[in-house]
PDB file of N, CA and C in Angstrom:
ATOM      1  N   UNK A   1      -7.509 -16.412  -2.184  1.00  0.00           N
ATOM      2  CA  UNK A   1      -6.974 -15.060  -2.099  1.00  0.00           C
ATOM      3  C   UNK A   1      -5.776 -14.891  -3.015  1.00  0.00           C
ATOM      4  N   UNK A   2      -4.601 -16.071  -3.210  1.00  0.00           N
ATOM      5  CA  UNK A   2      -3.658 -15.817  -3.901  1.00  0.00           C
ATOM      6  C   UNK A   2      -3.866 -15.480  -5.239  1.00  0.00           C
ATOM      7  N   UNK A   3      -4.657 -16.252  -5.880  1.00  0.00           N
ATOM      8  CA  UNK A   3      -5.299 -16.604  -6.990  1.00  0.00           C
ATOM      9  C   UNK A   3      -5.607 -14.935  -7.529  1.00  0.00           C
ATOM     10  N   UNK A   4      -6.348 -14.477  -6.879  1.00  0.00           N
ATOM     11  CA  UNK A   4      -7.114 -13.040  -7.051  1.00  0.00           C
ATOM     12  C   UNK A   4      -5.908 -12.107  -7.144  1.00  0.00           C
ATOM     13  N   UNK A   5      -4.861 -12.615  -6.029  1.00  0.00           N
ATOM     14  CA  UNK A   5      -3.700 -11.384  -6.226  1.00  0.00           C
ATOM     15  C   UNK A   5      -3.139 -11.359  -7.505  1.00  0.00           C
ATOM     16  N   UNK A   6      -2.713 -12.764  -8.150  1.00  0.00           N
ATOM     17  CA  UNK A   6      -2.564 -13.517  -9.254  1.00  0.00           C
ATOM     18  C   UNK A   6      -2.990 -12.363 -10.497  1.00  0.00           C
ATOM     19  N   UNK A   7      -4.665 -12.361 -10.675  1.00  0.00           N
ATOM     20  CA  UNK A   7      -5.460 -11.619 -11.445  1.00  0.00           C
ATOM     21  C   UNK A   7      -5.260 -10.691 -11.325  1.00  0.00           C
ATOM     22  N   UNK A   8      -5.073  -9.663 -10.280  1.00  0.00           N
ATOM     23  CA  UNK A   8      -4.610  -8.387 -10.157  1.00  0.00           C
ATOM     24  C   UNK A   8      -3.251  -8.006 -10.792  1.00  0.00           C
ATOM     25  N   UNK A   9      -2.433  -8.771 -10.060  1.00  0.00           N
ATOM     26  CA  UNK A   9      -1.613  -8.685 -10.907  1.00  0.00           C
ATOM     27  C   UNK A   9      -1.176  -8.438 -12.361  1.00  0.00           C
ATOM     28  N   UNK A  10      -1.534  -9.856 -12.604  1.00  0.00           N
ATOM     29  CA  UNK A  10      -1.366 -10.120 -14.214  1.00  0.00           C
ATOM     30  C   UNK A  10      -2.548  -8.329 -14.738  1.00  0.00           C
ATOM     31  N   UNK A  11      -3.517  -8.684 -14.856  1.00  0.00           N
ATOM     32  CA  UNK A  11      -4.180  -7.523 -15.080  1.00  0.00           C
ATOM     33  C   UNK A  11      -3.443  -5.975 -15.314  1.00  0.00           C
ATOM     34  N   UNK A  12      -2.983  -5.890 -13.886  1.00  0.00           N
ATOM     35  CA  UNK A  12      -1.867  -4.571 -14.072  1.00  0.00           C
ATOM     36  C   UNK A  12      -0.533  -4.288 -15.025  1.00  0.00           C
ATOM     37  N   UNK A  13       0.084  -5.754 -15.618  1.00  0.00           N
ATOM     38  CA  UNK A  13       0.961  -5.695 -15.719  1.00  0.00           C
ATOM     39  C   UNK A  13       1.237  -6.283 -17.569  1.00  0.00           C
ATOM     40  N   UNK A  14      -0.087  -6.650 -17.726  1.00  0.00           N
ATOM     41  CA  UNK A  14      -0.351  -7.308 -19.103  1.00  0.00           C
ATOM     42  C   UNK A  14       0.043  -6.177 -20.126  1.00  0.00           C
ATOM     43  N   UNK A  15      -0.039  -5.237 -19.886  1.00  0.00           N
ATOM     44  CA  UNK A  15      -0.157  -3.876 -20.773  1.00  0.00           C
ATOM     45  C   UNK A  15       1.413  -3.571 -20.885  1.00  0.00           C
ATOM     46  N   UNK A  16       2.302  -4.017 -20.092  1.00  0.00           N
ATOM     47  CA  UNK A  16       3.709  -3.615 -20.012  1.00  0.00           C
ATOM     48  C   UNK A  16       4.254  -4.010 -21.357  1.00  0.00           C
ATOM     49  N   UNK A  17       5.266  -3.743 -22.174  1.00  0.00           N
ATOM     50  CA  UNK A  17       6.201  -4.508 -23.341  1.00  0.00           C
ATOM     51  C   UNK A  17       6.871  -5.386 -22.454  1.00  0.00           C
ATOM     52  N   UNK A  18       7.523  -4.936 -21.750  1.00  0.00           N
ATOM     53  CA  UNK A  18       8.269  -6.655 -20.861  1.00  0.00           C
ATOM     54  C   UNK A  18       7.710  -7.681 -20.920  1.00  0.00           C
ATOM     55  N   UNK A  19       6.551  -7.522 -19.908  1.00  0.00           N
ATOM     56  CA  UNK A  19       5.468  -8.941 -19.787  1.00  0.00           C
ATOM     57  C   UNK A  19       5.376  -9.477 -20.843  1.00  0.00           C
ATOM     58  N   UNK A  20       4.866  -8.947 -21.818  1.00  0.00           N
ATOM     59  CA  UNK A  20       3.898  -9.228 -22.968  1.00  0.00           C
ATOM     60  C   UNK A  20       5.079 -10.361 -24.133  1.00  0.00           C
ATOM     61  N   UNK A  21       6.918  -9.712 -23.943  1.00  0.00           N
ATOM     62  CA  UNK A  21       7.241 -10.283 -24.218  1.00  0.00           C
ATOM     63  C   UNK A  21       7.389 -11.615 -23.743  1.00  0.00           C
ATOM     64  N   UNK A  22       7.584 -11.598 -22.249  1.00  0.00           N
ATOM     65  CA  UNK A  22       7.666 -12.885 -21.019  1.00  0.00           C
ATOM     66  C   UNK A  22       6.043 -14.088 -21.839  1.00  0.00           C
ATOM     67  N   UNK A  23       5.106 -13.058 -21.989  1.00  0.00           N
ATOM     68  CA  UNK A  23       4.084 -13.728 -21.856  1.00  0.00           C
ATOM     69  C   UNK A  23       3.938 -15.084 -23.285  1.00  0.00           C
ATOM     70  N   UNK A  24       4.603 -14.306 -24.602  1.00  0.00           N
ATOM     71  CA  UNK A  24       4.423 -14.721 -25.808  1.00  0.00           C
ATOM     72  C   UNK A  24       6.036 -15.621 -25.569  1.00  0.00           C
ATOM     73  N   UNK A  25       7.323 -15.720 -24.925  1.00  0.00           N
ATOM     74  CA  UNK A  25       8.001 -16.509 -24.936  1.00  0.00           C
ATOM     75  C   UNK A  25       7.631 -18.062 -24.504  1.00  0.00           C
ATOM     76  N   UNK A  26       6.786 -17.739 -22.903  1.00  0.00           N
ATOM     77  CA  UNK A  26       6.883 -18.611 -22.317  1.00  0.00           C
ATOM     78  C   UNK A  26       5.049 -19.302 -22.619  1.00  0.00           C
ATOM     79  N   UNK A  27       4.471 -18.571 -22.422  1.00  0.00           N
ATOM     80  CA  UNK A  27       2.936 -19.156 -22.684  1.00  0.00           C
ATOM     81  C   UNK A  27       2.367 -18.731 -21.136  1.00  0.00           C
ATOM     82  N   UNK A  28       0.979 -18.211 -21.156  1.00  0.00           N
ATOM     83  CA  UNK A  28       0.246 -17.753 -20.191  1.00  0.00           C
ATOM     84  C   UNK A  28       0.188 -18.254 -19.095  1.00  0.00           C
ATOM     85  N   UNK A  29       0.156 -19.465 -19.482  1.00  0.00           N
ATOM     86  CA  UNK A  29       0.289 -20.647 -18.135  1.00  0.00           C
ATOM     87  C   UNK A  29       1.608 -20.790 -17.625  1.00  0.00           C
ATOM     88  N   UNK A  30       2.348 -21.045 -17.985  1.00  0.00           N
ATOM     89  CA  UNK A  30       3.923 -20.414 -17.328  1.00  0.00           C
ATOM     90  C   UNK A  30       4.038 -19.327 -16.785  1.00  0.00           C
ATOM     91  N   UNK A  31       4.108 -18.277 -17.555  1.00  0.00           N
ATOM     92  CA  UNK A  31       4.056 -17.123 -16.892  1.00  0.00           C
ATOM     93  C   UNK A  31       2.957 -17.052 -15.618  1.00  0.00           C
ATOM     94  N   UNK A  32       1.902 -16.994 -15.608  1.00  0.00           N
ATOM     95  CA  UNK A  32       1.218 -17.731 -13.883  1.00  0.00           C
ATOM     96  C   UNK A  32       1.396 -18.548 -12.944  1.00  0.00           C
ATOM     97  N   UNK A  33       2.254 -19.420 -13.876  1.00  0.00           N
ATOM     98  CA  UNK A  33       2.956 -20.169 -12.804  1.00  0.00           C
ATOM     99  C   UNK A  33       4.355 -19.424 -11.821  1.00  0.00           C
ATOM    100  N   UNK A  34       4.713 -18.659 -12.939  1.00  0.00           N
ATOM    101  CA  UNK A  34       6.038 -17.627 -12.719  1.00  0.00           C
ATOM    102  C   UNK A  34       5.485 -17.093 -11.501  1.00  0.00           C
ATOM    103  N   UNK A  35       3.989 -15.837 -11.812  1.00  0.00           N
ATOM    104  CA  UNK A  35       3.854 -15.287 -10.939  1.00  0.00           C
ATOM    105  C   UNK A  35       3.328 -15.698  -9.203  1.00  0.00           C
ATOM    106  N   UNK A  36       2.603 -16.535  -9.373  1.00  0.00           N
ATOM    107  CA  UNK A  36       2.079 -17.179  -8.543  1.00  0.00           C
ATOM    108  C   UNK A  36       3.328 -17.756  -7.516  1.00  0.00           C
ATOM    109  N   UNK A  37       4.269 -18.224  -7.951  1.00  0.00           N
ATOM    110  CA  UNK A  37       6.080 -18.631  -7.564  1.00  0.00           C
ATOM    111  C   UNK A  37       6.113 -17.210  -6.942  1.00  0.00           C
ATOM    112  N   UNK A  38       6.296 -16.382  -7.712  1.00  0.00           N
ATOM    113  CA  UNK A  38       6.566 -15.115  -6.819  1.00  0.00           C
ATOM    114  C   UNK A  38       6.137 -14.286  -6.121  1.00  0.00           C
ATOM    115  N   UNK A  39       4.847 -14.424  -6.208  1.00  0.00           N
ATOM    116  CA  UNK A  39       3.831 -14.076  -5.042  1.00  0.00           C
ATOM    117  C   UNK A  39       3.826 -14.572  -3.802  1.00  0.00           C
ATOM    118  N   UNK A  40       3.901 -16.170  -4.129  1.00  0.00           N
ATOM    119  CA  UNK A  40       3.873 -16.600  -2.440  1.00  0.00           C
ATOM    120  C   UNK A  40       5.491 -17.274  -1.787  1.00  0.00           C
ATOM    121  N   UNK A  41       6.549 -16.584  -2.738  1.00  0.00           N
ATOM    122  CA  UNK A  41       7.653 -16.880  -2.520  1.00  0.00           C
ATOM    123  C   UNK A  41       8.098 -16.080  -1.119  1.00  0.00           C
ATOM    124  N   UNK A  42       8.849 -16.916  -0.569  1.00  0.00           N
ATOM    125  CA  UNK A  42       9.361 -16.208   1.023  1.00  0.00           C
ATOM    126  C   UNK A  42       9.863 -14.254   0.741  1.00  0.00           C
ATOM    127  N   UNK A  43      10.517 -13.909  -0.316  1.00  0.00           N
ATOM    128  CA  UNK A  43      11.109 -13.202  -0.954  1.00  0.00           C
ATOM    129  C   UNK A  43      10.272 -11.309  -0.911  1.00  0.00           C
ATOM    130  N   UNK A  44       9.104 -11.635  -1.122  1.00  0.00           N
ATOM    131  CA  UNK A  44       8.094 -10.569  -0.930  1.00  0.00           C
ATOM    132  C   UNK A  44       7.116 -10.811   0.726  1.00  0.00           C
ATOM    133  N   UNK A  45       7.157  -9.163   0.998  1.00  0.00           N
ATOM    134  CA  UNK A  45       6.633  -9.021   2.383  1.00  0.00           C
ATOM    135  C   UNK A  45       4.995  -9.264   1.781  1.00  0.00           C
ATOM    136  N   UNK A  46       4.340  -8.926   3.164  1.00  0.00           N
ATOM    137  CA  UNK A  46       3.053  -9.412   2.816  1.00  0.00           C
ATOM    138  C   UNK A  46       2.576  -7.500   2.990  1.00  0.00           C
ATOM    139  N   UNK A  47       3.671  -6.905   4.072  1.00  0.00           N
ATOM    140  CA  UNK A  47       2.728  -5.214   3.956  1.00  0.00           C
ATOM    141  C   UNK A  47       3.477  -4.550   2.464  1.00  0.00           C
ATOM    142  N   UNK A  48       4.144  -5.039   1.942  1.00  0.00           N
ATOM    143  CA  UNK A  48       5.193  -4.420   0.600  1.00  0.00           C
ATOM    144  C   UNK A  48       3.786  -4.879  -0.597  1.00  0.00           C
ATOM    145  N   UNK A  49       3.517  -6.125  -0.581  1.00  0.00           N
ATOM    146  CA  UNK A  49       2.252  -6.725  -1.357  1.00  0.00           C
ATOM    147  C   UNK A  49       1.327  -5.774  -1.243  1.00  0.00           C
ATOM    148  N   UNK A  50       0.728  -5.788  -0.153  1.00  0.00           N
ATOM    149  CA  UNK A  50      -0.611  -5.148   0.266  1.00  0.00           C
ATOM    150  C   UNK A  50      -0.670  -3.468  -0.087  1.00  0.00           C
ATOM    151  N   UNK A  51       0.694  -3.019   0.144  1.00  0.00           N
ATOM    152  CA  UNK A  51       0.630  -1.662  -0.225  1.00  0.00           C
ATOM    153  C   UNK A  51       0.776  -1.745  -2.197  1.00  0.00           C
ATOM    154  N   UNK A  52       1.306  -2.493  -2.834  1.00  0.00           N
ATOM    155  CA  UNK A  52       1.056  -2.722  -3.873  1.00  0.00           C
ATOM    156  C   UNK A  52      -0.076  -2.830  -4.901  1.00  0.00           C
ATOM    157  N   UNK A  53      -0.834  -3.714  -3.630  1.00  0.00           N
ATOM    158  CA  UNK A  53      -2.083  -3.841  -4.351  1.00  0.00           C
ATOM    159  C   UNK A  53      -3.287  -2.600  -4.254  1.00  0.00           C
ATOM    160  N   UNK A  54      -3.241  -1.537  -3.409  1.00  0.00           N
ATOM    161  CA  UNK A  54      -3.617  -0.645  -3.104  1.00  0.00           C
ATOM    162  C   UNK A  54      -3.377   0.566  -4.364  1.00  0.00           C
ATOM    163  N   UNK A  55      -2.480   0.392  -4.723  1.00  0.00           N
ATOM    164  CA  UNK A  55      -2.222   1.436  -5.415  1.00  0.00           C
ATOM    165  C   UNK A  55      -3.170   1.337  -6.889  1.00  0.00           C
ATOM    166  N   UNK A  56      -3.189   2.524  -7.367  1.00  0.00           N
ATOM    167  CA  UNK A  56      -4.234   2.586  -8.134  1.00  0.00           C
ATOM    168  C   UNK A  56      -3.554   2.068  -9.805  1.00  0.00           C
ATOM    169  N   UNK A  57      -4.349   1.578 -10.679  1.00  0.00           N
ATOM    170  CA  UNK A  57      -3.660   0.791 -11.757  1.00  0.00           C
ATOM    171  C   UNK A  57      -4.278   1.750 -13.003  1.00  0.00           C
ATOM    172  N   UNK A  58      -2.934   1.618 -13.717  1.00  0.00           N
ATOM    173  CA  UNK A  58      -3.219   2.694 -15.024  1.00  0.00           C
ATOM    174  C   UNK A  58      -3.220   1.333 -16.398  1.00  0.00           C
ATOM    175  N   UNK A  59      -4.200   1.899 -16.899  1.00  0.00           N
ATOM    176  CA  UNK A  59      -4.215   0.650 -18.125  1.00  0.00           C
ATOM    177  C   UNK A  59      -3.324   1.778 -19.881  1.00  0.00           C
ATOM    178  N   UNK A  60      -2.674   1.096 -20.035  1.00  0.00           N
ATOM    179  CA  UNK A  60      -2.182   1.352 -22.042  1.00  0.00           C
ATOM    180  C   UNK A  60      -2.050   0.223 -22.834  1.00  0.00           C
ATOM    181  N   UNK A  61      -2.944   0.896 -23.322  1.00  0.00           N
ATOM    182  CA  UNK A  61      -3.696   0.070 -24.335  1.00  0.00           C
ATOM    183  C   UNK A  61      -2.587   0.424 -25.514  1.00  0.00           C
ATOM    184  N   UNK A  62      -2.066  -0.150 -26.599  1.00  0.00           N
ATOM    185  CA  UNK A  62      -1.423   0.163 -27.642  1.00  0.00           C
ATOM    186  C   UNK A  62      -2.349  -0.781 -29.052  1.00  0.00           C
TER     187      UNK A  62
END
């Protein structure tokens, strides 16, 4: 299940300039490791997540 939130994630968020910089500093696999750290970190609720993942995802493409 984490894994998938993982993909969702990343997915939603790949399109951002932030990430993309995070992504090309650190390397893909870091950065998943990043997120995955912060996904199942004590730090985030699980109904704050869930309503997150619910929400509908806009893709920009550049």
């Amino acid at each position: 299940m984490i894994i998938t939130q993982i993909f969702i994630f990343c997915d939603r968020t790949l399109a951002t300039h932030r990430v993309v910089k995070w992504v090309k500093k650190m390397g893909i696999r870091e950065f998943l490791s990043f997120v995955k750290g912060t996904l199942t970190g004590p730090w985030i609720r699980n109904d704050w997540a869930a309503q997150f993942l619910r929400q509908p995802s806009e893709f920009h493409i550049e």
